[in-house]
PDB file of N, CA and C in Angstrom:
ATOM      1  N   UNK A   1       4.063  15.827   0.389  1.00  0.00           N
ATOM      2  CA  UNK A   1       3.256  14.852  -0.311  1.00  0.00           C
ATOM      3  C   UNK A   1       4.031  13.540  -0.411  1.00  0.00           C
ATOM      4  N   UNK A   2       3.378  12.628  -0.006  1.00  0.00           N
ATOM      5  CA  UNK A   2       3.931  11.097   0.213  1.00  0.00           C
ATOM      6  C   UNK A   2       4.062  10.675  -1.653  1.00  0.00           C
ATOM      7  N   UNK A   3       5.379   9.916  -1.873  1.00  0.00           N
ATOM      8  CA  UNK A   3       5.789   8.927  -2.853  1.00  0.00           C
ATOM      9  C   UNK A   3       5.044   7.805  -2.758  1.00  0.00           C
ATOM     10  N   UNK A   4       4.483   7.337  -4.214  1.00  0.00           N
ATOM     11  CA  UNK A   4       4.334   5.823  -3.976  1.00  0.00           C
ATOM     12  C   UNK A   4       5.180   5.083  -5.060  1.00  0.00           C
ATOM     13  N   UNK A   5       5.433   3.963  -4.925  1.00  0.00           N
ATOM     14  CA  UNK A   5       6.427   3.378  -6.072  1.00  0.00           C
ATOM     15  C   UNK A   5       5.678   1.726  -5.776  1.00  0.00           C
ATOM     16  N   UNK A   6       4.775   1.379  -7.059  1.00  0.00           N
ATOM     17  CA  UNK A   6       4.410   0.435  -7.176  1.00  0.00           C
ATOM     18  C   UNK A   6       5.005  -0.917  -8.165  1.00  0.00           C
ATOM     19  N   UNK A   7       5.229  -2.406  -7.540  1.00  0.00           N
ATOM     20  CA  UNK A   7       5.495  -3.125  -8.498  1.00  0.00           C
ATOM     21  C   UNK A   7       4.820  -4.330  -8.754  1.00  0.00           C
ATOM     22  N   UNK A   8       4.685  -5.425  -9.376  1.00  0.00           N
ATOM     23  CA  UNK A   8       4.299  -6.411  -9.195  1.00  0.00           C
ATOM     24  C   UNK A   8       4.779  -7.351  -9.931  1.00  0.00           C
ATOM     25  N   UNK A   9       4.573  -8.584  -9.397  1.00  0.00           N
ATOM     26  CA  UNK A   9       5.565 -10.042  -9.566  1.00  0.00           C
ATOM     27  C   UNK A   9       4.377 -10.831  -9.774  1.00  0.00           C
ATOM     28  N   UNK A  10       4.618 -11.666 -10.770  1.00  0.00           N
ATOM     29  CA  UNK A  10       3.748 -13.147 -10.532  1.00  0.00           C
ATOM     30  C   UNK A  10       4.345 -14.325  -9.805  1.00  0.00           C
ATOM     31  N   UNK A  11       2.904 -15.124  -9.369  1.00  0.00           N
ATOM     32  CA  UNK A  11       2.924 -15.784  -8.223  1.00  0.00           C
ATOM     33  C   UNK A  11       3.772 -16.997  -9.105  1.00  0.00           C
ATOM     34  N   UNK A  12       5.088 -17.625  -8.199  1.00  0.00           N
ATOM     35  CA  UNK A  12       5.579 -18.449  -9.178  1.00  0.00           C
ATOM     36  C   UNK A  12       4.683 -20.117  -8.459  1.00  0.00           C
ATOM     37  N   UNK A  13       3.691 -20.060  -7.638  1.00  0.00           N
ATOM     38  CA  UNK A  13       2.825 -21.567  -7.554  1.00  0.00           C
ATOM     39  C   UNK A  13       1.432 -21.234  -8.003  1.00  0.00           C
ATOM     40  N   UNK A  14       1.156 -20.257  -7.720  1.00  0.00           N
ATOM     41  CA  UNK A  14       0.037 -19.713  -8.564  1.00  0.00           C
ATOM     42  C   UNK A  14      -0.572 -19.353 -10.147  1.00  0.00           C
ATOM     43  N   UNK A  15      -0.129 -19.782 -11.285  1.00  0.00           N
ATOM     44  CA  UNK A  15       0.050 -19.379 -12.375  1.00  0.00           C
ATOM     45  C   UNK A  15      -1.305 -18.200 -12.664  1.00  0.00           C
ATOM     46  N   UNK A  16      -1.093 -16.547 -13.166  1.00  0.00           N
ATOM     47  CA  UNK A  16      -2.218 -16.247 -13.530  1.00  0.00           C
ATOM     48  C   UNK A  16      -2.384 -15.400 -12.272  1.00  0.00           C
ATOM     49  N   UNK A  17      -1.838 -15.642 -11.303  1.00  0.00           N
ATOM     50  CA  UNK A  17      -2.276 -14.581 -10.207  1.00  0.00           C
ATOM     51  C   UNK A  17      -0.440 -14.037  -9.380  1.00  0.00           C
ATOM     52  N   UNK A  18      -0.702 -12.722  -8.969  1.00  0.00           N
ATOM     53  CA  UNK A  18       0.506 -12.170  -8.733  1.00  0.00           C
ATOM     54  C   UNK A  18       0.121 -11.037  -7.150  1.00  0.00           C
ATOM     55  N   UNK A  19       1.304 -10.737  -6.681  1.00  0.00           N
ATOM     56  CA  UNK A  19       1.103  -9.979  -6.037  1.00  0.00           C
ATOM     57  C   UNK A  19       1.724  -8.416  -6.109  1.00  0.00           C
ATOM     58  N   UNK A  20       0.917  -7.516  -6.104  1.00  0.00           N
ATOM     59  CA  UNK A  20       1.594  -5.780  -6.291  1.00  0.00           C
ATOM     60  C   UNK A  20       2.108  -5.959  -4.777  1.00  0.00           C
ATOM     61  N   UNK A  21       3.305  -5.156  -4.831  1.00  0.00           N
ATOM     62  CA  UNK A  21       4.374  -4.524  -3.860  1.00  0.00           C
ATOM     63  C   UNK A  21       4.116  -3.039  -3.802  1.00  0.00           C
ATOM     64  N   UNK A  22       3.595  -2.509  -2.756  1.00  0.00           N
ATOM     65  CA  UNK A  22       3.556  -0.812  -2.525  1.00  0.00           C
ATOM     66  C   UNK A  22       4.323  -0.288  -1.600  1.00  0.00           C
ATOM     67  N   UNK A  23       5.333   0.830  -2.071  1.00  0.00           N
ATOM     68  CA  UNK A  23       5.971   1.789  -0.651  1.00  0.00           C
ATOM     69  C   UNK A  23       5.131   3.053  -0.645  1.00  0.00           C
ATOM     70  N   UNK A  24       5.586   3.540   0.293  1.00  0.00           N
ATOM     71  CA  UNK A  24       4.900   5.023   0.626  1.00  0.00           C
ATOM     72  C   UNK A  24       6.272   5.669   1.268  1.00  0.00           C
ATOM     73  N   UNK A  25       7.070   6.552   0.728  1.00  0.00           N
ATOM     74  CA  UNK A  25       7.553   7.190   1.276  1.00  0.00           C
ATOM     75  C   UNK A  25       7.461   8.498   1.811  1.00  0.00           C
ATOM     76  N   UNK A  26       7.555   9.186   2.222  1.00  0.00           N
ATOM     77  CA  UNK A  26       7.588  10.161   3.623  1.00  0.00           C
ATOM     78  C   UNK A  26       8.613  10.762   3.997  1.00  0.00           C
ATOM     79  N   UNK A  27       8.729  12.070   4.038  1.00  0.00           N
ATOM     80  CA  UNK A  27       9.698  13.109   5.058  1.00  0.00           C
ATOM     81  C   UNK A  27      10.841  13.209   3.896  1.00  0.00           C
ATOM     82  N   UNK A  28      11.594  13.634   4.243  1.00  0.00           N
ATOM     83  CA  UNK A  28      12.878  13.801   3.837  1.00  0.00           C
ATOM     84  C   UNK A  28      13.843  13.034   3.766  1.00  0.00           C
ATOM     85  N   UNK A  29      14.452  12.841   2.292  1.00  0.00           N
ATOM     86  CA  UNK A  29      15.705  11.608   2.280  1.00  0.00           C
ATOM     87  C   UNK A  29      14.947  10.314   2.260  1.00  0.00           C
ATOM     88  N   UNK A  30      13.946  10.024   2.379  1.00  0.00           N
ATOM     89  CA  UNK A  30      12.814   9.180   2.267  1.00  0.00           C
ATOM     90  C   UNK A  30      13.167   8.140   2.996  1.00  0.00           C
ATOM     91  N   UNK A  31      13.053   8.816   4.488  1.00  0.00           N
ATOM     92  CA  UNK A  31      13.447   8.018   5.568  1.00  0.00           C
ATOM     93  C   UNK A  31      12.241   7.172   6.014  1.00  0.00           C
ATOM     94  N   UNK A  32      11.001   7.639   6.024  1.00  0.00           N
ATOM     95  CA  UNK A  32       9.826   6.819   6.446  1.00  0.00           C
ATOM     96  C   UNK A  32       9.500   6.214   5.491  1.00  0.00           C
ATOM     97  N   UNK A  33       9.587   4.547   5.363  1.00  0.00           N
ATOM     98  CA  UNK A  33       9.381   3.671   4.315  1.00  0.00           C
ATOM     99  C   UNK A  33       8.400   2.810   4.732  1.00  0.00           C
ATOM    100  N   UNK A  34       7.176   2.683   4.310  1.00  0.00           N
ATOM    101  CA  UNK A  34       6.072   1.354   4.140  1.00  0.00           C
ATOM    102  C   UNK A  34       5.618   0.730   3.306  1.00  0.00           C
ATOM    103  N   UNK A  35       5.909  -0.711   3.394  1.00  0.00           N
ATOM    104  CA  UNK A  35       5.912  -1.535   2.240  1.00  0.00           C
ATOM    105  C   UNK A  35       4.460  -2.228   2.909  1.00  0.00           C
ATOM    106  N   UNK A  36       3.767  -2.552   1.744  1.00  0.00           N
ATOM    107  CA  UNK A  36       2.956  -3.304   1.793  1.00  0.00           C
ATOM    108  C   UNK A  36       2.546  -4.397   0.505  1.00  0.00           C
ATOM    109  N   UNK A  37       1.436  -5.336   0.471  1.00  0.00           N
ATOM    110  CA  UNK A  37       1.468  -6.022  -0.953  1.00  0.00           C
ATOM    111  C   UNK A  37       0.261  -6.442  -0.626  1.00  0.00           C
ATOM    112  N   UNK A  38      -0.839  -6.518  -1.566  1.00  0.00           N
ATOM    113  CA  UNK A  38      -1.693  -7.125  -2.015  1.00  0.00           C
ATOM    114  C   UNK A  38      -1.792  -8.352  -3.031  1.00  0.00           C
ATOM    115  N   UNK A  39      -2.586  -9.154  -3.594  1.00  0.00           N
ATOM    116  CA  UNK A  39      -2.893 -10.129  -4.538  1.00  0.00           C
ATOM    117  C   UNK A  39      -3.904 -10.214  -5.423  1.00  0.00           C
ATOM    118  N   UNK A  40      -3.758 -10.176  -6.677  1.00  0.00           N
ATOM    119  CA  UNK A  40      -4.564  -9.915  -7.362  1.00  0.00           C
ATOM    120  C   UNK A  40      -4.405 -10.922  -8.841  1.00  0.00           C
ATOM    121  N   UNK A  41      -5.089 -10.605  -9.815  1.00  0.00           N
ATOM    122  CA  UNK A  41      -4.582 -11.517 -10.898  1.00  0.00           C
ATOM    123  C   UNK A  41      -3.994 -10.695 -11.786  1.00  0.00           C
ATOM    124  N   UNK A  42      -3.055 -11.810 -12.566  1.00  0.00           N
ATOM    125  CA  UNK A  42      -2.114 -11.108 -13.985  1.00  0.00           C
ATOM    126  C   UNK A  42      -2.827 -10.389 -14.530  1.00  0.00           C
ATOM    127  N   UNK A  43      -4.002 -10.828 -15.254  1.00  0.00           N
ATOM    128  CA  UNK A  43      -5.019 -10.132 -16.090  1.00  0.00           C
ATOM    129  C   UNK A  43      -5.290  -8.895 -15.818  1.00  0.00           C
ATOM    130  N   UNK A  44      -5.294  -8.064 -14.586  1.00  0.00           N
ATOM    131  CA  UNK A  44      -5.587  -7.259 -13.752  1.00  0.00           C
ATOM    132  C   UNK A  44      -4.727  -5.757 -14.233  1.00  0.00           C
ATOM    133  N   UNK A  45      -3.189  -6.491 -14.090  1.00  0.00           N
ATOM    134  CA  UNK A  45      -2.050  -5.421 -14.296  1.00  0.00           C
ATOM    135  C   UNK A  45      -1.545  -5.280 -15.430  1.00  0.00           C
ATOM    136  N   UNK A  46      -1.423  -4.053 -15.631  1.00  0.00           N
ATOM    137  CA  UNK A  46      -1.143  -3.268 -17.037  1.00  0.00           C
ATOM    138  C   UNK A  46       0.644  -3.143 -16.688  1.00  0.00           C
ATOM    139  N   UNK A  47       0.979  -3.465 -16.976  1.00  0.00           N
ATOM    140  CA  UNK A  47       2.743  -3.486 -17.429  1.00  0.00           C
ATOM    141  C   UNK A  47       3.296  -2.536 -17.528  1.00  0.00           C
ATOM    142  N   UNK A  48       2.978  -1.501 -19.013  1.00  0.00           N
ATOM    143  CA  UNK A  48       2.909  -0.006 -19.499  1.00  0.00           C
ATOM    144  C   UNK A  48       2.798   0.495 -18.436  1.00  0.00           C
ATOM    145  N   UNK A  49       2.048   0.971 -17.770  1.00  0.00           N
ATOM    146  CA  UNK A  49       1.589   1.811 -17.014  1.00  0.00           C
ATOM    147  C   UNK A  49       2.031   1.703 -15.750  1.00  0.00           C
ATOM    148  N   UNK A  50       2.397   0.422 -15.363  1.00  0.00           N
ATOM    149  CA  UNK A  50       2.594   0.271 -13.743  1.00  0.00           C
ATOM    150  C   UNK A  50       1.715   0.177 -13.101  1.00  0.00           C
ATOM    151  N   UNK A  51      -0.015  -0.108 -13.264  1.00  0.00           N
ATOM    152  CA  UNK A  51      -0.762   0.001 -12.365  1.00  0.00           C
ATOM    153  C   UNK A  51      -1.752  -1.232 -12.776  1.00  0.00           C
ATOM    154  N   UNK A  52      -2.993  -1.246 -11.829  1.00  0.00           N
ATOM    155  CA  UNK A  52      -4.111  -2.044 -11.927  1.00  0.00           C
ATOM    156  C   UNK A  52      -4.820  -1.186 -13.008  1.00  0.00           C
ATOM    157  N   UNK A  53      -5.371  -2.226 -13.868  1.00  0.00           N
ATOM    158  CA  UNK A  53      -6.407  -1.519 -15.427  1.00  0.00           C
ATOM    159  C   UNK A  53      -7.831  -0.677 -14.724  1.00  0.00           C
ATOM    160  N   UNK A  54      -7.765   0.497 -15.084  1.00  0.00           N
ATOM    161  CA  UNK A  54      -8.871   0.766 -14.478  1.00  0.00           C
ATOM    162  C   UNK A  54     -10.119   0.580 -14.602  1.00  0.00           C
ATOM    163  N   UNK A  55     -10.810  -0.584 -15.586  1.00  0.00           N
ATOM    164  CA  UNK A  55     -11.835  -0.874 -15.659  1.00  0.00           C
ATOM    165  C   UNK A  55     -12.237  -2.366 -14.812  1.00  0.00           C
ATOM    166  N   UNK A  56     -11.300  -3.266 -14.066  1.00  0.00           N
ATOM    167  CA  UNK A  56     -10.883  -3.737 -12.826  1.00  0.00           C
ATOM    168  C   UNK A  56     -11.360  -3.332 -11.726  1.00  0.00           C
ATOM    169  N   UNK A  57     -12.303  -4.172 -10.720  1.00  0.00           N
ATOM    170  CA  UNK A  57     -12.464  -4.164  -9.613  1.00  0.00           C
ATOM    171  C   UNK A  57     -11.168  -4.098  -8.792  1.00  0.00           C
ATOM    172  N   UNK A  58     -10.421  -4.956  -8.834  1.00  0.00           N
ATOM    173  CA  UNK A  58      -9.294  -4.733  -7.709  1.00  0.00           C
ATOM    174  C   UNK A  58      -8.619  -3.438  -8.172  1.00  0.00           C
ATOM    175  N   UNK A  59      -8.686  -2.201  -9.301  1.00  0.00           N
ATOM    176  CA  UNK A  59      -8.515  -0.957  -8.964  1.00  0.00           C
ATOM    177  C   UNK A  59      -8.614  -0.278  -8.238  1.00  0.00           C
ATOM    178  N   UNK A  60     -10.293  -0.591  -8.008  1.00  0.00           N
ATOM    179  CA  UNK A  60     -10.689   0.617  -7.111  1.00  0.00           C
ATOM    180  C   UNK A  60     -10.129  -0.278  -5.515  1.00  0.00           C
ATOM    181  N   UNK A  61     -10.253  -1.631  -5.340  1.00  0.00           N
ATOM    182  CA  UNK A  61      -9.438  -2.015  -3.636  1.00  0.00           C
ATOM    183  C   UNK A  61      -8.429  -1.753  -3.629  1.00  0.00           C
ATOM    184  N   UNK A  62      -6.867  -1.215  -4.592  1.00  0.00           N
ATOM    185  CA  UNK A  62      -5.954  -0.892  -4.731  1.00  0.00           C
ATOM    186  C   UNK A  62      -5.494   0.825  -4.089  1.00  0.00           C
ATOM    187  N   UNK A  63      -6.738   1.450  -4.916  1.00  0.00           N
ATOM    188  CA  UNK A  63      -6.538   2.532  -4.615  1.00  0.00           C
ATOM    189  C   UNK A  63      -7.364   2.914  -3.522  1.00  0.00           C
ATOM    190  N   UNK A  64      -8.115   2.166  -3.104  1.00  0.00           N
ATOM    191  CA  UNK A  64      -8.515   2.320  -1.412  1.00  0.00           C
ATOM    192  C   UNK A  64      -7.790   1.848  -0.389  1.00  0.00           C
ATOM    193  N   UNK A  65      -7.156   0.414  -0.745  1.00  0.00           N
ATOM    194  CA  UNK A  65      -6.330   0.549   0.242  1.00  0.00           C
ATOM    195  C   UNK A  65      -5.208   1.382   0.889  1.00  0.00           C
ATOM    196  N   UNK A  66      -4.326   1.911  -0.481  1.00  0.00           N
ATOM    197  CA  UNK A  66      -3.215   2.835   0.114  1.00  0.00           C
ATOM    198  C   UNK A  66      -3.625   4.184   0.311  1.00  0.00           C
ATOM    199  N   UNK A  67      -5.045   4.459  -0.645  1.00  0.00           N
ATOM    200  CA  UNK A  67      -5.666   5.922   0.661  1.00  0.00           C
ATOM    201  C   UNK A  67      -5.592   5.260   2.195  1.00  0.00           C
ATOM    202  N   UNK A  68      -6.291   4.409   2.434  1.00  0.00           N
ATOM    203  CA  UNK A  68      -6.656   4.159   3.696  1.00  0.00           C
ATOM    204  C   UNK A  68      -4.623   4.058   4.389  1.00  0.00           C
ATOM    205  N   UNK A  69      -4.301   3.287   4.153  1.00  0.00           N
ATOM    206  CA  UNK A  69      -2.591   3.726   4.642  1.00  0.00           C
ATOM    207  C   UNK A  69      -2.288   4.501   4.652  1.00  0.00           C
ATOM    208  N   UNK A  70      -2.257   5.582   3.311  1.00  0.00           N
ATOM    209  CA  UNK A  70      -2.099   7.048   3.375  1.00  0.00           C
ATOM    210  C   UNK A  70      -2.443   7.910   4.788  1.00  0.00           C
ATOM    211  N   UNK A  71      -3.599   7.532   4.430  1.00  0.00           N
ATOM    212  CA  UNK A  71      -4.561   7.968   6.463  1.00  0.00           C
ATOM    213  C   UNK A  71      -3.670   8.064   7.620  1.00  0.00           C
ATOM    214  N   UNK A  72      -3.680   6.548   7.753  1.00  0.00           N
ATOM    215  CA  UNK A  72      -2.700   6.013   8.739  1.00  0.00           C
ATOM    216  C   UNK A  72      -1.847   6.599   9.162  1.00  0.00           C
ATOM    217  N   UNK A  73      -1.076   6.877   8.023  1.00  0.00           N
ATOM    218  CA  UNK A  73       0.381   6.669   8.406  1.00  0.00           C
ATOM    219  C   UNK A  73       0.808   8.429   8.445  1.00  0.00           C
ATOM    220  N   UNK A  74      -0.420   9.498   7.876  1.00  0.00           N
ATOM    221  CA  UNK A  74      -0.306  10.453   8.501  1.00  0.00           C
ATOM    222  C   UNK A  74      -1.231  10.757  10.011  1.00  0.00           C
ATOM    223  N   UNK A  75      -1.902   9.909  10.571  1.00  0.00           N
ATOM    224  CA  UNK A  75      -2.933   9.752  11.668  1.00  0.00           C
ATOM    225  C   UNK A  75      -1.292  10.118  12.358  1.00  0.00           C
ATOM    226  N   UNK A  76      -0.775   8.751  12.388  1.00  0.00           N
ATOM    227  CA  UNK A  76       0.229   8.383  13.124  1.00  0.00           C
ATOM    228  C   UNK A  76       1.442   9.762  13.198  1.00  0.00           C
ATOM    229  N   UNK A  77       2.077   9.889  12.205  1.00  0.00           N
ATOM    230  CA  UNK A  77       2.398  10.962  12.117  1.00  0.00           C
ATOM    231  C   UNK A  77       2.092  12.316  13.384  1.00  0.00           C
ATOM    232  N   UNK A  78       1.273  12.891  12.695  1.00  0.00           N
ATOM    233  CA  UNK A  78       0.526  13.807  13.564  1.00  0.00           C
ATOM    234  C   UNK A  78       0.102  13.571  14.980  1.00  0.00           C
ATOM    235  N   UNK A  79       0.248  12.133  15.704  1.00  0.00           N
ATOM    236  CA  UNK A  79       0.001  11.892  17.152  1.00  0.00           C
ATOM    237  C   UNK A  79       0.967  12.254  17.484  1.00  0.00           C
ATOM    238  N   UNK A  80       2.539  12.066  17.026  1.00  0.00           N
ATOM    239  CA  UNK A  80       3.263  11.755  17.704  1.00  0.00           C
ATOM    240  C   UNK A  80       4.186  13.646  17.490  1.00  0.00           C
ATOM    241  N   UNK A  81       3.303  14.110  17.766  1.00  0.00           N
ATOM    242  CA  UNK A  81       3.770  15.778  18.184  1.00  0.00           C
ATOM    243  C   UNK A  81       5.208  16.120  18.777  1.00  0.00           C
ATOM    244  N   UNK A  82       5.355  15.611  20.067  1.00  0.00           N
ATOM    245  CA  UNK A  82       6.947  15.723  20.253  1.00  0.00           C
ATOM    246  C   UNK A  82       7.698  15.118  19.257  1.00  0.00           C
ATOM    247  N   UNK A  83       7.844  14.256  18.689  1.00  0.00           N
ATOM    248  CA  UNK A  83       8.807  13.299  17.551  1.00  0.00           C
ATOM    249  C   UNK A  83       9.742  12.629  18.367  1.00  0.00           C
ATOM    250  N   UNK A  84       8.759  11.512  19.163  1.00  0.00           N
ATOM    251  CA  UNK A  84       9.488  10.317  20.338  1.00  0.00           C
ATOM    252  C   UNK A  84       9.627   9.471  19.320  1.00  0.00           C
ATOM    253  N   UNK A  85       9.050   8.796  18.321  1.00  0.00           N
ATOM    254  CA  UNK A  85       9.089   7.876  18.296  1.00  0.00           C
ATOM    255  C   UNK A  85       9.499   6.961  17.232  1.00  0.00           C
ATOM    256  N   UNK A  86      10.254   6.448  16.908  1.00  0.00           N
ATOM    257  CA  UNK A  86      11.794   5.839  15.923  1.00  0.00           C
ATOM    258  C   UNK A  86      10.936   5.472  14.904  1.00  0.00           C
ATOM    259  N   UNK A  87      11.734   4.701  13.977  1.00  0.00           N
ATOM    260  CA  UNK A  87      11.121   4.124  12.558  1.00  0.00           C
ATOM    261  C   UNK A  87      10.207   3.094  13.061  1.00  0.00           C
ATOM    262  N   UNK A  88      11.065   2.384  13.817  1.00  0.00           N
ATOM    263  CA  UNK A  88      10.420   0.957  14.759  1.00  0.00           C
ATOM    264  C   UNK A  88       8.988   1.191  15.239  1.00  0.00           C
ATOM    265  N   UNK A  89       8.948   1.943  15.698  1.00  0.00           N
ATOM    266  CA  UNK A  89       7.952   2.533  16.633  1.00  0.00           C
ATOM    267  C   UNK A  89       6.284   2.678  15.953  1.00  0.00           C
ATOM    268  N   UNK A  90       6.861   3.793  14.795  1.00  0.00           N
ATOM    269  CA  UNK A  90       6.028   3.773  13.481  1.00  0.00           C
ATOM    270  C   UNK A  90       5.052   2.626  13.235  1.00  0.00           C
ATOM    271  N   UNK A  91       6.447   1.735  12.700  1.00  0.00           N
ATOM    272  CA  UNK A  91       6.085   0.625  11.995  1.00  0.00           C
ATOM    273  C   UNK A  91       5.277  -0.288  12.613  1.00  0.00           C
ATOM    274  N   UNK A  92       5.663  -0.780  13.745  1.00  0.00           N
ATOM    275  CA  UNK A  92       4.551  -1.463  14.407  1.00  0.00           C
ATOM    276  C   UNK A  92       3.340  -1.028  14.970  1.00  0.00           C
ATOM    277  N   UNK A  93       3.246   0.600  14.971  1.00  0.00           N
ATOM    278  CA  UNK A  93       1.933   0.849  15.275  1.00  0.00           C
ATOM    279  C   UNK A  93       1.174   0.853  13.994  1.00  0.00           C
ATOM    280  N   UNK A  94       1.528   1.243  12.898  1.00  0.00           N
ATOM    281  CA  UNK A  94       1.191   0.578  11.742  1.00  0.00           C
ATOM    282  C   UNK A  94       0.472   0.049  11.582  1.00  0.00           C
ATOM    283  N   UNK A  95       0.974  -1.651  11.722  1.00  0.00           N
ATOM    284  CA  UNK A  95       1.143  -2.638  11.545  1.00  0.00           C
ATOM    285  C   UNK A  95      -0.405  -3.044  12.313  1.00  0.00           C
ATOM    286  N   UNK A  96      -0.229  -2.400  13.794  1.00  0.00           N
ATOM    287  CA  UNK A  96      -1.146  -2.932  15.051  1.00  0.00           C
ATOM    288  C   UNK A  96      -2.388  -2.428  14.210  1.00  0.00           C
ATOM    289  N   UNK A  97      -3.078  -1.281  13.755  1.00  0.00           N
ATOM    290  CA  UNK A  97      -3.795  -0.433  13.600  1.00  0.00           C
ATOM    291  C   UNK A  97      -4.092  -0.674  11.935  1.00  0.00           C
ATOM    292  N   UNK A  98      -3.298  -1.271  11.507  1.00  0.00           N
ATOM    293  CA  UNK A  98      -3.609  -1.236  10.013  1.00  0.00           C
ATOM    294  C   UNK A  98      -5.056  -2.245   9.719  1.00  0.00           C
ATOM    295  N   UNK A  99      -5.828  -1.991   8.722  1.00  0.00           N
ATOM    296  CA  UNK A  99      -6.770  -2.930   8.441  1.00  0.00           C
ATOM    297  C   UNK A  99      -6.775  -3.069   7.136  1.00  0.00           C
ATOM    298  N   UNK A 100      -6.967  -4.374   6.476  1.00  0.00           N
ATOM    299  CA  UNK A 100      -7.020  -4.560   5.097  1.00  0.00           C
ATOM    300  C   UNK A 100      -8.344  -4.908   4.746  1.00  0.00           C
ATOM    301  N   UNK A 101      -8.510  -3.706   3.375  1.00  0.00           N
ATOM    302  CA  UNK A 101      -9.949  -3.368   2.656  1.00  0.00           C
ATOM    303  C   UNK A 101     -10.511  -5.031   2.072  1.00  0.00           C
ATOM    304  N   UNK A 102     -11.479  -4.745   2.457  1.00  0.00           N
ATOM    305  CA  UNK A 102     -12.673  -6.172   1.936  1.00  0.00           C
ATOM    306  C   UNK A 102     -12.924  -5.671   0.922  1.00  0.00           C
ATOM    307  N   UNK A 103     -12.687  -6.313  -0.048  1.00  0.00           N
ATOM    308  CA  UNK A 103     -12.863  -5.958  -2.016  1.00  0.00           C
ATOM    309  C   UNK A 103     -14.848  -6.749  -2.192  1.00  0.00           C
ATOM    310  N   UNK A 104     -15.405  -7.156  -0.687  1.00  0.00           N
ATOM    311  CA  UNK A 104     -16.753  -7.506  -1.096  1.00  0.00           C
ATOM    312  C   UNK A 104     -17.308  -6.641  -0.457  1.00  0.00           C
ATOM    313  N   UNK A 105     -16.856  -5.274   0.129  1.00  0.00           N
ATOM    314  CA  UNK A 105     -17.166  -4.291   1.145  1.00  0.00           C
ATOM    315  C   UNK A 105     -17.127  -2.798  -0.114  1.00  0.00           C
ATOM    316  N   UNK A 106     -16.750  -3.208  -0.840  1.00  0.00           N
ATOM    317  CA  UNK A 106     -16.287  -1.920  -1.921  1.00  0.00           C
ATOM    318  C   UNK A 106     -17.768  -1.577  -3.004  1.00  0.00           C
ATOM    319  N   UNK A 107     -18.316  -0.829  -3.188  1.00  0.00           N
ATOM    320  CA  UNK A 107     -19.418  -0.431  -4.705  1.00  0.00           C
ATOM    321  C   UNK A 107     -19.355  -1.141  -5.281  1.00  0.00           C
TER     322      UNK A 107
END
């Protein structure tokens, strides 16, 4: 079962809006690392808790997006059956293949 370790920073030209920082770690020794970050507003993030408030729209794009990575990054995983292919390798197929959730596409 994949780690996530979420943080977030406010935007220092933006006042009022910030961006969350997400990893996903993976495997053992938590050698497979993916960082990603979204943007959202202060108002949004709960401090306490570490997360987006769940009565917040950008909750539910939060937690769709890193399902949808989650996906990914075991899709990817699981192609690569022999185990050719380095961290590098990973990462930019990733990267190629990754798509970021439309929060006007969401319920």
């Amino acid at each position: 079962m994949p780690t996530i370790v979420v943080r977030f920073e406010l935007c220092r030209k933006e006042t009022g809006r910030g961006t969350i920082y997400y990893r996903i770690y993976k495997g053992h020794n938590r050698r497979m690392e993916f960082s990603s970050r979204l943007r959202l507003s202060a108002s949004s993030w709960d401090e306490v808790t570490k997360t987006v408030k769940g009565n917040d729209p950008e909750a539910c794009r939060l937690r769709t997006q890193i399902e949808a990575d989650l996906k990914l990054l075991n899709q990817i995983i699981t192609e690569d059956v022999a185990g050719f292919l380095t961290m590098g390798d990973m990462i930019s197929i990733f990267k190629h293949r990754r798509t970021i959730v439309n929060p006007h596409s969401l319920p």
